[in-house]
Protein backbone atom coordinates (compact mmCIF):
# COMPACT_ATOMS: atom_id res chain seq x y z
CA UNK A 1 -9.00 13.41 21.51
CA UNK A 2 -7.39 15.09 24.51
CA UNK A 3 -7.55 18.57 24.56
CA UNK A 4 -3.56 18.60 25.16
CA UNK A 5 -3.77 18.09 21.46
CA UNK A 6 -5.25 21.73 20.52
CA UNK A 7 -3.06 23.62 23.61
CA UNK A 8 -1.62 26.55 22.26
CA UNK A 9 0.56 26.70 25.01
CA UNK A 10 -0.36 29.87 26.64
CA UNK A 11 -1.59 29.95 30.50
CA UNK A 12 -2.33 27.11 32.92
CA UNK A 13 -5.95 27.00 33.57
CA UNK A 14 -8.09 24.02 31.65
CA UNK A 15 -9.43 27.34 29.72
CA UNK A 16 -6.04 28.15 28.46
CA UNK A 17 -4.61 25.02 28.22
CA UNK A 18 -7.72 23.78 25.95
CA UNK A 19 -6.96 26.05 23.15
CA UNK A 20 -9.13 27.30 20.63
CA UNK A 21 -12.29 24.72 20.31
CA UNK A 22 -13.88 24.58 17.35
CA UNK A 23 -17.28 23.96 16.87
CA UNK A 24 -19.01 22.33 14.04
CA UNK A 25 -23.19 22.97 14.95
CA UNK A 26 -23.83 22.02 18.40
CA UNK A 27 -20.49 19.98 18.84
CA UNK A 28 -16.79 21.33 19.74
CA UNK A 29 -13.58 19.86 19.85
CA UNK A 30 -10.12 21.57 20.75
CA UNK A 31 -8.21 22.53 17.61
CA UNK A 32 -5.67 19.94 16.24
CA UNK A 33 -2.66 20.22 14.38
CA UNK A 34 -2.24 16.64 13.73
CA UNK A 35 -6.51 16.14 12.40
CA UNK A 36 -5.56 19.02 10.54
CA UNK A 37 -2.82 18.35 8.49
CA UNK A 38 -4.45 15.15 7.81
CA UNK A 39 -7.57 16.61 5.97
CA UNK A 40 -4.03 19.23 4.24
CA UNK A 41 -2.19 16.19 2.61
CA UNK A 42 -5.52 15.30 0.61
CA UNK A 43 -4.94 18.92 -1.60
CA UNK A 44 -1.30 16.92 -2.70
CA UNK A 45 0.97 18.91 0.06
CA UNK A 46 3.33 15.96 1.62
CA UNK A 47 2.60 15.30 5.48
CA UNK A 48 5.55 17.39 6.17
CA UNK A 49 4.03 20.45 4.62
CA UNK A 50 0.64 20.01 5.90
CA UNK A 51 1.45 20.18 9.27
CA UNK A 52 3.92 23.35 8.28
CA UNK A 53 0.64 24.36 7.02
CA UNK A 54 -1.54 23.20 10.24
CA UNK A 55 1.09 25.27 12.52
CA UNK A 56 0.60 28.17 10.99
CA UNK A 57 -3.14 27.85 10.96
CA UNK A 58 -2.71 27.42 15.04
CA UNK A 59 -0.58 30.48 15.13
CA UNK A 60 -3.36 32.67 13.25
CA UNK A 61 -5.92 31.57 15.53
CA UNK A 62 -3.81 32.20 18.56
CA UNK A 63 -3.76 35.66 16.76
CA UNK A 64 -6.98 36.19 17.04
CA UNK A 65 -7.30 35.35 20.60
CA UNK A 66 -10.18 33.70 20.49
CA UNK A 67 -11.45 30.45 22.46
CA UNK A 68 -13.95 29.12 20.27
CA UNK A 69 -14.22 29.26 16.30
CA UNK A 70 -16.47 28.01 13.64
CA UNK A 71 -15.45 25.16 11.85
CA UNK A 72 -16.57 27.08 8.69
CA UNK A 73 -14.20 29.88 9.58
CA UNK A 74 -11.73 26.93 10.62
CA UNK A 75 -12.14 25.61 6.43
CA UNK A 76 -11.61 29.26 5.24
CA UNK A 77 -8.39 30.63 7.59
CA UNK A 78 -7.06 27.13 6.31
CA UNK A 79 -7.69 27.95 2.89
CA UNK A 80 -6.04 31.01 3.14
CA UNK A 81 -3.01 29.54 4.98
CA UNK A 82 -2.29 27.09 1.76
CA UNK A 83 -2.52 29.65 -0.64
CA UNK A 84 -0.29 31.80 1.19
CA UNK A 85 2.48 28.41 2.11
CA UNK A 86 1.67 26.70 -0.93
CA UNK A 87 0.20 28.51 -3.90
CA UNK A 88 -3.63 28.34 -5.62
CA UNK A 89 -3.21 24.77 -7.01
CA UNK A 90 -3.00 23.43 -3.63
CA UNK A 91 -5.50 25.64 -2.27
CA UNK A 92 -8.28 24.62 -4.74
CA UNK A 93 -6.81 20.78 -4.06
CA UNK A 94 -8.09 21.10 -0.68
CA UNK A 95 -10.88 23.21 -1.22
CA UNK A 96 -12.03 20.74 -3.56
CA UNK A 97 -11.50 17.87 -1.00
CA UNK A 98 -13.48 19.55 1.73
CA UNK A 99 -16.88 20.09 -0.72
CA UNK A 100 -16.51 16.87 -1.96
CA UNK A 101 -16.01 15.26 1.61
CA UNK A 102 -19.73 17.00 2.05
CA UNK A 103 -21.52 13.64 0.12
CA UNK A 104 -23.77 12.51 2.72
CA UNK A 105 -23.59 8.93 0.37
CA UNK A 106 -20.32 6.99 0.49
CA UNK A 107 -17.46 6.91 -1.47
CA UNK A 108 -16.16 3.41 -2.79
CA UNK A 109 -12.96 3.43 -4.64
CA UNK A 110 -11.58 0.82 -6.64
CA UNK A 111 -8.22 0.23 -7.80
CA UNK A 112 -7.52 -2.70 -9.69
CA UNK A 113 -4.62 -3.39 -12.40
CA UNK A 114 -2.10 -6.35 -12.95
CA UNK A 115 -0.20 -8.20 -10.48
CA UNK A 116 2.56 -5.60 -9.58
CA UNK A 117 0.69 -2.74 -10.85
CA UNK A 118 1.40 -1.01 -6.89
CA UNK A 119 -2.20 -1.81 -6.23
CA UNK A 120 -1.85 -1.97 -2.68
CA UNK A 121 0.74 0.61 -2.00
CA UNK A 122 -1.21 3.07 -3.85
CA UNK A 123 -4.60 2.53 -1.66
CA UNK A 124 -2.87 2.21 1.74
CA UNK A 125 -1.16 5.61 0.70
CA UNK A 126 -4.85 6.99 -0.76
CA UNK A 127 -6.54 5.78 2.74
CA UNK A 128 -4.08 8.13 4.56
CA UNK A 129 -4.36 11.19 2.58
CA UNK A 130 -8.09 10.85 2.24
CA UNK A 131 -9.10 9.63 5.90
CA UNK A 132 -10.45 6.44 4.57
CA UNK A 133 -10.34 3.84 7.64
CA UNK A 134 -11.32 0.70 5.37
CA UNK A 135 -8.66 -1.22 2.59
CA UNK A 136 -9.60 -4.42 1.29
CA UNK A 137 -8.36 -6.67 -0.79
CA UNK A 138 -9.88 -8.57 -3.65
CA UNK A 139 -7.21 -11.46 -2.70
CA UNK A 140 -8.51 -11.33 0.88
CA UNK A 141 -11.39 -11.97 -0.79
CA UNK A 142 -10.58 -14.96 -2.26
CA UNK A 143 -8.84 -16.57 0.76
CA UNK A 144 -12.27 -16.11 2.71
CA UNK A 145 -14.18 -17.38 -0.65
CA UNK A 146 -11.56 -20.66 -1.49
CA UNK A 147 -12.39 -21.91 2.23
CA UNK A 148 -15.85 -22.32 1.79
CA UNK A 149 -15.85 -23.86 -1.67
CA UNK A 150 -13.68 -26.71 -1.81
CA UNK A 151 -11.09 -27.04 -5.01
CA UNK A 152 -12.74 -29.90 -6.65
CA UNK A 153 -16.08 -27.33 -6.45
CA UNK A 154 -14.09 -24.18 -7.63
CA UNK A 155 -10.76 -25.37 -8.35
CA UNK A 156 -9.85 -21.52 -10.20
CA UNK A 157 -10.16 -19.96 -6.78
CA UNK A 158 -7.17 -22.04 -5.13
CA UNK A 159 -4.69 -20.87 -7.33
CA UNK A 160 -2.85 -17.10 -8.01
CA UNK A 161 -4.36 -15.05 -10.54
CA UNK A 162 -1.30 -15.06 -13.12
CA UNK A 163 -1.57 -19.20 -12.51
CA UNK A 164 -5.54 -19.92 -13.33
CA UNK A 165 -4.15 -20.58 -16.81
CA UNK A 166 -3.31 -24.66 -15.98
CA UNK A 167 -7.14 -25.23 -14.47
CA UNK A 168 -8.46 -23.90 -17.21
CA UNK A 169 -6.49 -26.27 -19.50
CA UNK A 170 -7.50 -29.06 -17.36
CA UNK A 171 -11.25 -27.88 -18.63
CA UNK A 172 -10.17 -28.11 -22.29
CA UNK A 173 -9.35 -24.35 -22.51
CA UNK A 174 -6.60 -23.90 -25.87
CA UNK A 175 -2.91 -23.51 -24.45
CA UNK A 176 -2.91 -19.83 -25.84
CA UNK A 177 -6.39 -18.68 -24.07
CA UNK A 178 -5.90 -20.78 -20.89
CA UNK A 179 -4.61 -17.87 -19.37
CA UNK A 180 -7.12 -15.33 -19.70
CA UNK A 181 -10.19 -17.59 -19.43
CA UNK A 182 -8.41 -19.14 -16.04
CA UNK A 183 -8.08 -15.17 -14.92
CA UNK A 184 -11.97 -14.27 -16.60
CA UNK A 185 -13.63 -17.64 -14.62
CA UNK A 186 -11.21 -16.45 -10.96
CA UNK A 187 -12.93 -12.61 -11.37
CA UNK A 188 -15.98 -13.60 -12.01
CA UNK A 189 -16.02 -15.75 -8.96
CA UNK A 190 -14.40 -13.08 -6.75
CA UNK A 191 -16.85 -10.14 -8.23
CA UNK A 192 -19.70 -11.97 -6.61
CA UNK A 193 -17.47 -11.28 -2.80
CA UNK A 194 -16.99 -7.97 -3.85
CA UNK A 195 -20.26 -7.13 -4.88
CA UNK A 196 -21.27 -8.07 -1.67
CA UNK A 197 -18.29 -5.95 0.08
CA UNK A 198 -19.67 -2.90 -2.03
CA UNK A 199 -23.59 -3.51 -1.30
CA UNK A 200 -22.50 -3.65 2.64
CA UNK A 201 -20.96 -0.46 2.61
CA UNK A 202 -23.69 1.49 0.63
CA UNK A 203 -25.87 0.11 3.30
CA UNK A 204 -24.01 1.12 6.19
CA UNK A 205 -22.73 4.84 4.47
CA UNK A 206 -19.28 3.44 4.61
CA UNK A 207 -16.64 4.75 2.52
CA UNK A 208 -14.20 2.26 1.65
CA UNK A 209 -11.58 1.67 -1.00
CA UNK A 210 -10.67 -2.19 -2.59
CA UNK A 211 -7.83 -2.91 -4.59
CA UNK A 212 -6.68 -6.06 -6.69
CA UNK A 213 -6.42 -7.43 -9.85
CA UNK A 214 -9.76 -9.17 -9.76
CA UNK A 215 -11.44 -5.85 -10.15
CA UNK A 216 -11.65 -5.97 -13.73
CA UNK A 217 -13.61 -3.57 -15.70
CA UNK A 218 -17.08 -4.64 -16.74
CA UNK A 219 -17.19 -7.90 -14.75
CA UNK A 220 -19.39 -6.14 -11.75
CA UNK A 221 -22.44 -3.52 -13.19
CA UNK A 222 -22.19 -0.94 -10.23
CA UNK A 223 -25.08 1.31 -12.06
CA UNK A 224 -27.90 0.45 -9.29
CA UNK A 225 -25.67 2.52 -6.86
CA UNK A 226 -26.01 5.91 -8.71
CA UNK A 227 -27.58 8.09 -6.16
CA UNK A 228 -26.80 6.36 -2.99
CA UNK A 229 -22.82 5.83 -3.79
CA UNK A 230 -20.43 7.86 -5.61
CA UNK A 231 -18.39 4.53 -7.41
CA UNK A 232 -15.09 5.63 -8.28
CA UNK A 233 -13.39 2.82 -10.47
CA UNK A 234 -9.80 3.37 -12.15
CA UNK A 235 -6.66 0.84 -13.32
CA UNK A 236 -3.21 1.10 -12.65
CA UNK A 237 -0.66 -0.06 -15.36
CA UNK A 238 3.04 -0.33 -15.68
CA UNK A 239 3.96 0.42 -19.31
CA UNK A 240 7.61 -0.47 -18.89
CA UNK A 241 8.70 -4.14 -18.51
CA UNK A 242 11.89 -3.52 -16.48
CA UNK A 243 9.91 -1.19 -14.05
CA UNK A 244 7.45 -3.48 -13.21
CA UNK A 245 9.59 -6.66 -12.56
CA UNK A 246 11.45 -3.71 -10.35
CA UNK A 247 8.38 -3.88 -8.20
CA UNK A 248 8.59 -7.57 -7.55
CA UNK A 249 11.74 -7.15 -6.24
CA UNK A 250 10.97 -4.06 -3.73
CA UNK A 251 7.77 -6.53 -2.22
CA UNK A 252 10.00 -9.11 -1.78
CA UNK A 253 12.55 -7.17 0.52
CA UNK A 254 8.85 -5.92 2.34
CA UNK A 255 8.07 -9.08 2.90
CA UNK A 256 8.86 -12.82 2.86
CA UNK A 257 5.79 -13.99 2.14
CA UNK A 258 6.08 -13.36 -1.57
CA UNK A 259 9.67 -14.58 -2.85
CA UNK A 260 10.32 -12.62 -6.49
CA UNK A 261 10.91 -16.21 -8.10
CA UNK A 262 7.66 -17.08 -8.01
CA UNK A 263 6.70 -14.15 -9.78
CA UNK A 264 8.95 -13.26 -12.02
CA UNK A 265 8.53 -17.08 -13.42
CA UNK A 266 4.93 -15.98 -14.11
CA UNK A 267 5.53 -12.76 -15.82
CA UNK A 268 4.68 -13.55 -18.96
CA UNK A 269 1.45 -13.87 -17.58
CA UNK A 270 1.49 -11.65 -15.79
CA UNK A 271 1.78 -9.05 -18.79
CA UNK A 272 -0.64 -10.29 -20.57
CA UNK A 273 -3.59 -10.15 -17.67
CA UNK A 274 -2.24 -6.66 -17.50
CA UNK A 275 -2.78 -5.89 -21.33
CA UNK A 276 -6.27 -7.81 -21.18
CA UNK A 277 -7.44 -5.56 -17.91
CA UNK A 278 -6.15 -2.51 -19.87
CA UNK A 279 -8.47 -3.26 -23.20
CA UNK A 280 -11.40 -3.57 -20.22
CA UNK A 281 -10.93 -0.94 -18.89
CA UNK A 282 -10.52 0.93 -22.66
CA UNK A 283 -14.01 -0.97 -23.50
CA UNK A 284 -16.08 0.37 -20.47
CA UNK A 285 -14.28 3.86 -20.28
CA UNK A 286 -12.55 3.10 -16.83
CA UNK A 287 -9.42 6.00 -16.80
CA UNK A 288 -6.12 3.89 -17.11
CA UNK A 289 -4.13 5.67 -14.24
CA UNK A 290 0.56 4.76 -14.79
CA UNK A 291 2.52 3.71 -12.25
CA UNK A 292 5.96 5.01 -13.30
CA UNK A 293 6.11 6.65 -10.03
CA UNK A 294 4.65 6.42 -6.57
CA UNK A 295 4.04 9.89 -5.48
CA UNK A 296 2.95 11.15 -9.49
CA UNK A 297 0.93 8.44 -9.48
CA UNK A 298 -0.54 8.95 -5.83
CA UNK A 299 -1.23 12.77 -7.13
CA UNK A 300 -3.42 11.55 -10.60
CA UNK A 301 -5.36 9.25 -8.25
CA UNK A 302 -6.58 11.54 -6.07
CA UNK A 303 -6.94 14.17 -8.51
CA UNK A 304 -9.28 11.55 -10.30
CA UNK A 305 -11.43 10.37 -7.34
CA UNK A 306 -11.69 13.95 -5.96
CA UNK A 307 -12.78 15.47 -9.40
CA UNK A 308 -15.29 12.48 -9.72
CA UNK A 309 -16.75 13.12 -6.25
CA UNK A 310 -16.97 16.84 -6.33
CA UNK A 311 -18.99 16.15 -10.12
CA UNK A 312 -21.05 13.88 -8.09
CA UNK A 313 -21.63 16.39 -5.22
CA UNK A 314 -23.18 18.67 -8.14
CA UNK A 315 -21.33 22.03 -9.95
CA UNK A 316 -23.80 23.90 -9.12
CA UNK A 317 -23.64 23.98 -5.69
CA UNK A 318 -20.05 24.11 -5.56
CA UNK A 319 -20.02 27.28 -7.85
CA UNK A 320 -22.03 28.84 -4.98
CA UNK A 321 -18.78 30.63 -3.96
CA UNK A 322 -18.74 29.15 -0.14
CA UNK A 323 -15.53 26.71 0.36
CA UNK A 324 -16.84 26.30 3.82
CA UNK A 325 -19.10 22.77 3.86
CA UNK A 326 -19.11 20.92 7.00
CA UNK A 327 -16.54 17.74 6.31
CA UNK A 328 -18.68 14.83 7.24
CA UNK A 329 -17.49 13.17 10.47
CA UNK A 330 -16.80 16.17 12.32
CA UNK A 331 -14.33 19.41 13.09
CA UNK A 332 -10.69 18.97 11.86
């Protein structure tokens, strides 16, 4: 970071033109609008608002004439600024976010739902709001998995998920199961990859989130994590039929990689991997998150994962009445 970023624009000297530096234990940085309003958007408040909300953080502290500032104090004045801007929900968002962002273990999210579900859109737009530098996909996955096993070896992994149904008929599967046991035989393949994905990043404290449909409830036992993860699994649906072959069409004008024929010939499918994923996720008490809307949707997500973090950070040391706990990875 250069320390042009945290000028407040008063003087000419380095000392002026460094701004207030904020220092979080024996480390300091000059303060930023932009790393600011960055940690803001995870309390719900759009990008737009957050930095509305980072500005007038900068303007308090410019206030106070100070040139250096705890990044405790930092967490609190910003506290203060959202309540004022933006009312007590958002506040308690974001103080929420910053106790939870306190785990010293890592945080793996996983997002997994039907083909069309919004899967990807919805964890690009959670990386963002939650500072999350790794996304991966369970089809990614796949790709790296299909070209070490050959087809005639693991013939399942060379085909879509929605189109497993025709090698598992060429096993003997019935016409009217080939679907779901061509889908069960792909994710149980593809959970071994992930499993390995998830065991990396425990390893190296790496938070990370992975989205796809091969995330299937039940199909990977994440229970030997407890303590040195917090494992954050959740599904996205779309109830209504015309919605979600609405989504087909808005990735095919993003890209022309996936033409909407191909899909929408499959829906059928489709709808029913999404139904089976659903009862999975009913079975192993996985919350069943709607995708009727990107930024309601976007909202409940991170309302769940930050809810299941700060319960995994402990109540009781969140009811200790300080909002102030160093984020890990440094000063905002």
């Amino acid at each position: 970071m250069s320390a042009a970023q945290g000028t407040s624009g008063s003087g000419g000297t380095p000392e002026a033109s460094r701004g207030t530096v904020v220092h979080d234990g024996e480390y300091g940085l000059p303060y930023s609008k932009g790393l600011t309003a960055n940690t803001v958007v995870a309390s719900g408040l759009s990008p737009v608002r957050a930095y509305r909300i980072a500005e007038v953080v900068e303007e308090r502290l410019r206030a106070l004439g100070r040139s250096d500032i705890e990044a405790e104090e930092l967490r609190r004045i910003t506290i203060e600024v959202i309540r004022e801007e933006a009312g007590d929900r958002y506040a308690d968002a974001y103080r929420k976010w910053v106790f939870a962002s306190s785990l010293d273990v890592p945080l793996i999210i996983l997002i997994g739902g039907g083909t069309g579900a919004g899967k990807s859109t919805i964890a690009t737009q959670l990386a963002a709001r939650l500072g999350i530098v790794r996304v991966i996909s369970t089809d990614a996955v796949r790709e790296v998995m299909k070209s070490v096993f050959s087809y005639e070896f693991m013939p399942f992994l060379h085909v879509s998920s929605f189109d497993a149904g025709h090698v598992a008929r060429g096993k003997g599967a019935r016409a009217d199961e080939a679907i779901l046991s061509g889908f069960r035989d792909q994710v149980a393949a593809v959970s071994v990859g992930v499993k390995a994905l998830v065991d990396r990043a425990v390893r190296e404290g790496t938070d990370v989130i992975v989205e796809g449909a091969h995330l299937a409830p039940g199909f990977i036992d994440f229970t030997e994590f407890l303590g040195s993860a917090v494992v954050v699994p959740l599904v996205l649906q779309v109830e209504d039929e015309s919605l979600h072959r609405s989504h087909f069409h808005m990735r095919a004008q993003e890209t022309r990689a996936r033409p909407v024929e191909r899909y929408l010939a499959h829906f059928e499918n489709i709808r029913k991997i999404q139904k089976y994923i659903k009862s999975l996720a009913l079975q192993n008490g996985v919350p069943i998150i709607s995708n009727y809307n990107l930024d309601a949707c976007l909202a409940s997500v991170i309302d769940h994962v930050v809810n299941r973090a700060v319960e995994a950070a402990g109540a009781g040391a969140q009811d200790q009445g300080d909002p102030a706990i160093a984020i890990r990875g440094g000063s905002e």
